[in-house]
Protein backbone atom coordinates (compact mmCIF):
# COMPACT_ATOMS: atom_id res chain seq x y z
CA UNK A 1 -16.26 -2.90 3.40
CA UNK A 2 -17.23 -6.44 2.11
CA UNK A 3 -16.70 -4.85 -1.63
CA UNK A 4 -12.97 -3.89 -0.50
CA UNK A 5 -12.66 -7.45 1.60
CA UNK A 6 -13.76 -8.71 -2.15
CA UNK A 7 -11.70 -6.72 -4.13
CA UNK A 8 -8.40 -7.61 -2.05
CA UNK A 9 -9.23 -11.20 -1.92
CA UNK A 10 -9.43 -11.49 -6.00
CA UNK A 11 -5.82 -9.41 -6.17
CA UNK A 12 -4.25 -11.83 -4.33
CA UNK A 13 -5.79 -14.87 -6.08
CA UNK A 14 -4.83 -13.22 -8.85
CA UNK A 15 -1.16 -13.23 -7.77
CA UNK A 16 -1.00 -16.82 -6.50
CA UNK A 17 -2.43 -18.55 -9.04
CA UNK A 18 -1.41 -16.98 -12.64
CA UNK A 19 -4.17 -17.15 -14.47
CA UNK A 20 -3.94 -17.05 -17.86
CA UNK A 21 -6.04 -15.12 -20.16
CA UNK A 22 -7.42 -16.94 -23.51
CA UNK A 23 -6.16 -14.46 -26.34
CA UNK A 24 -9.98 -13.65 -27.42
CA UNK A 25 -10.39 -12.63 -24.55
CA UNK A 26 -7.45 -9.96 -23.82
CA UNK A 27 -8.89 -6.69 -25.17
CA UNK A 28 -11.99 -6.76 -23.07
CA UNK A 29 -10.63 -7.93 -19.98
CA UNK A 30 -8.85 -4.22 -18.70
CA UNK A 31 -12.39 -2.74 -19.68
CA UNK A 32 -14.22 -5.14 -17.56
CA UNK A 33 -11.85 -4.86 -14.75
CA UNK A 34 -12.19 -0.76 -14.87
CA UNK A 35 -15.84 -1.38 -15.21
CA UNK A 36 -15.63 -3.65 -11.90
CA UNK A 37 -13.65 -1.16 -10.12
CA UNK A 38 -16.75 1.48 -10.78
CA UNK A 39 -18.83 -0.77 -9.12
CA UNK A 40 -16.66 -1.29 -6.22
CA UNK A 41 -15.86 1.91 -5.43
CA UNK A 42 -19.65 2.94 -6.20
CA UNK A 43 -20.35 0.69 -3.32
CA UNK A 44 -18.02 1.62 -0.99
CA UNK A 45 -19.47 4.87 -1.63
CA UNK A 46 -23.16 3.71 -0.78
CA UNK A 47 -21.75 1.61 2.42
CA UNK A 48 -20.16 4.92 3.88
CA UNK A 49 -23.37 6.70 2.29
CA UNK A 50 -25.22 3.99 4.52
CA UNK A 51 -27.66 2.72 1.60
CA UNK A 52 -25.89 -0.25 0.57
CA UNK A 53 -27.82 -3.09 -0.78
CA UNK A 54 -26.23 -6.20 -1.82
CA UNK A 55 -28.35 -6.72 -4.77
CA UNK A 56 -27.82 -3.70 -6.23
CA UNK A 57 -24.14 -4.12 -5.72
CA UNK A 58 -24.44 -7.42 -7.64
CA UNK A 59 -26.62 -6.60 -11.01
CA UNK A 60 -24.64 -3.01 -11.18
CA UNK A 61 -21.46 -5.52 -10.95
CA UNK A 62 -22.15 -7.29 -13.69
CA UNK A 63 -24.07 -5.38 -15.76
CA UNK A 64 -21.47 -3.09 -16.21
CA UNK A 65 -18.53 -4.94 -17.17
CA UNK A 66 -20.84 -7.08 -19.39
CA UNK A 67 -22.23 -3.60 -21.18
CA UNK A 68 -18.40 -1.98 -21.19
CA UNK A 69 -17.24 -5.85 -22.69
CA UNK A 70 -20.21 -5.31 -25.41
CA UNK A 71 -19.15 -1.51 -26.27
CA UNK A 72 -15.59 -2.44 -26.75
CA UNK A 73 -17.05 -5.88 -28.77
CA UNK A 74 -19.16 -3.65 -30.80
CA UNK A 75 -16.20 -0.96 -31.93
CA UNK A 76 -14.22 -4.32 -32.54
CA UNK A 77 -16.91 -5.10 -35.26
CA UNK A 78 -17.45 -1.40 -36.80
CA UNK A 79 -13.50 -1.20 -36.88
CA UNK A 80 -13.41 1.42 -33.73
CA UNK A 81 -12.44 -0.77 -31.20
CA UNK A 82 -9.92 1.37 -29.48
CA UNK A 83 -11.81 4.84 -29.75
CA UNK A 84 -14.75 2.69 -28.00
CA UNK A 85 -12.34 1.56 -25.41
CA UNK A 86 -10.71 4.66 -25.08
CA UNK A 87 -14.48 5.96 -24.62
CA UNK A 88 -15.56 3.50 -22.01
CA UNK A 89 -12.26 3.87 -19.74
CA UNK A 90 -13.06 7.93 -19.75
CA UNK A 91 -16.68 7.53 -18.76
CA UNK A 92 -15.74 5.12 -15.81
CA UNK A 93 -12.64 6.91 -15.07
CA UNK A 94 -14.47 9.52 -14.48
CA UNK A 95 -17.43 7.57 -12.17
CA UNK A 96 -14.77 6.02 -10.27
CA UNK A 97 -12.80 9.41 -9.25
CA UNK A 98 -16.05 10.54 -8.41
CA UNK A 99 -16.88 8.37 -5.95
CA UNK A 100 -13.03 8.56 -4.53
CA UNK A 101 -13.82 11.88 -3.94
CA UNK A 102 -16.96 11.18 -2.33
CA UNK A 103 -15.85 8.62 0.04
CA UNK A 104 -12.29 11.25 0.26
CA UNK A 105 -15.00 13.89 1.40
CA UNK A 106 -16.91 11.77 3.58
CA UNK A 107 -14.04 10.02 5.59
CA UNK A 108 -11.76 12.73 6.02
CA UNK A 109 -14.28 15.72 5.49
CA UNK A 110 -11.91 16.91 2.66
């Protein structure tokens, strides 16, 4: 549950302080967070599964929101940007409902 502890933690920071978000920066930052929340809820998934590793956690983590950033920073430089993003989103949508439905399945045996 240290991914959800994480996860919660970072909300509320998020809340407090107000970050603000350089303007470059703004069209990659909702793919990076959906990429993040793939790799959260893929661990959760692995915790309840019982083969958690921290390191694997970690490089998953970050590799995919920095290979989701590049996609979307890619289709910014063919001209695509938003079918690329559009693209991304599906592809972890989809991971991420997966592994809802997983953990779903394995809490509640639904």
């Amino acid at each position: 549950m240290i991914p959800v502890l994480g996860l919660v933690v970072g909300v509320v920071a998020g809340l407090v302080l107000h970050p603000t978000v350089p303007l470059w920066l703004q069209p990659y930052l909702p793919i990076a967070v959906v990429a993040a929340l793939d790799a959260v809820f893929g661990a959760c998934r692995a915790a309840l599964d019982g083969v958690f590793d921290e390191r694997v956690f970690v490089v998953s983590f970050l590799s995919n929101t920095v290979v989701a950033a590049l996609i979307v920073y890619l289709g910014d430089q063919l001209g695509v940007g938003g079918q690329l993003s559009t693209g991304v989103v599906i592809v972890l949508g989809v991971r991420i409902f997966a592994n809802v439905a997983a953990i779903r399945r394995r809490l509640f045996g639904a």
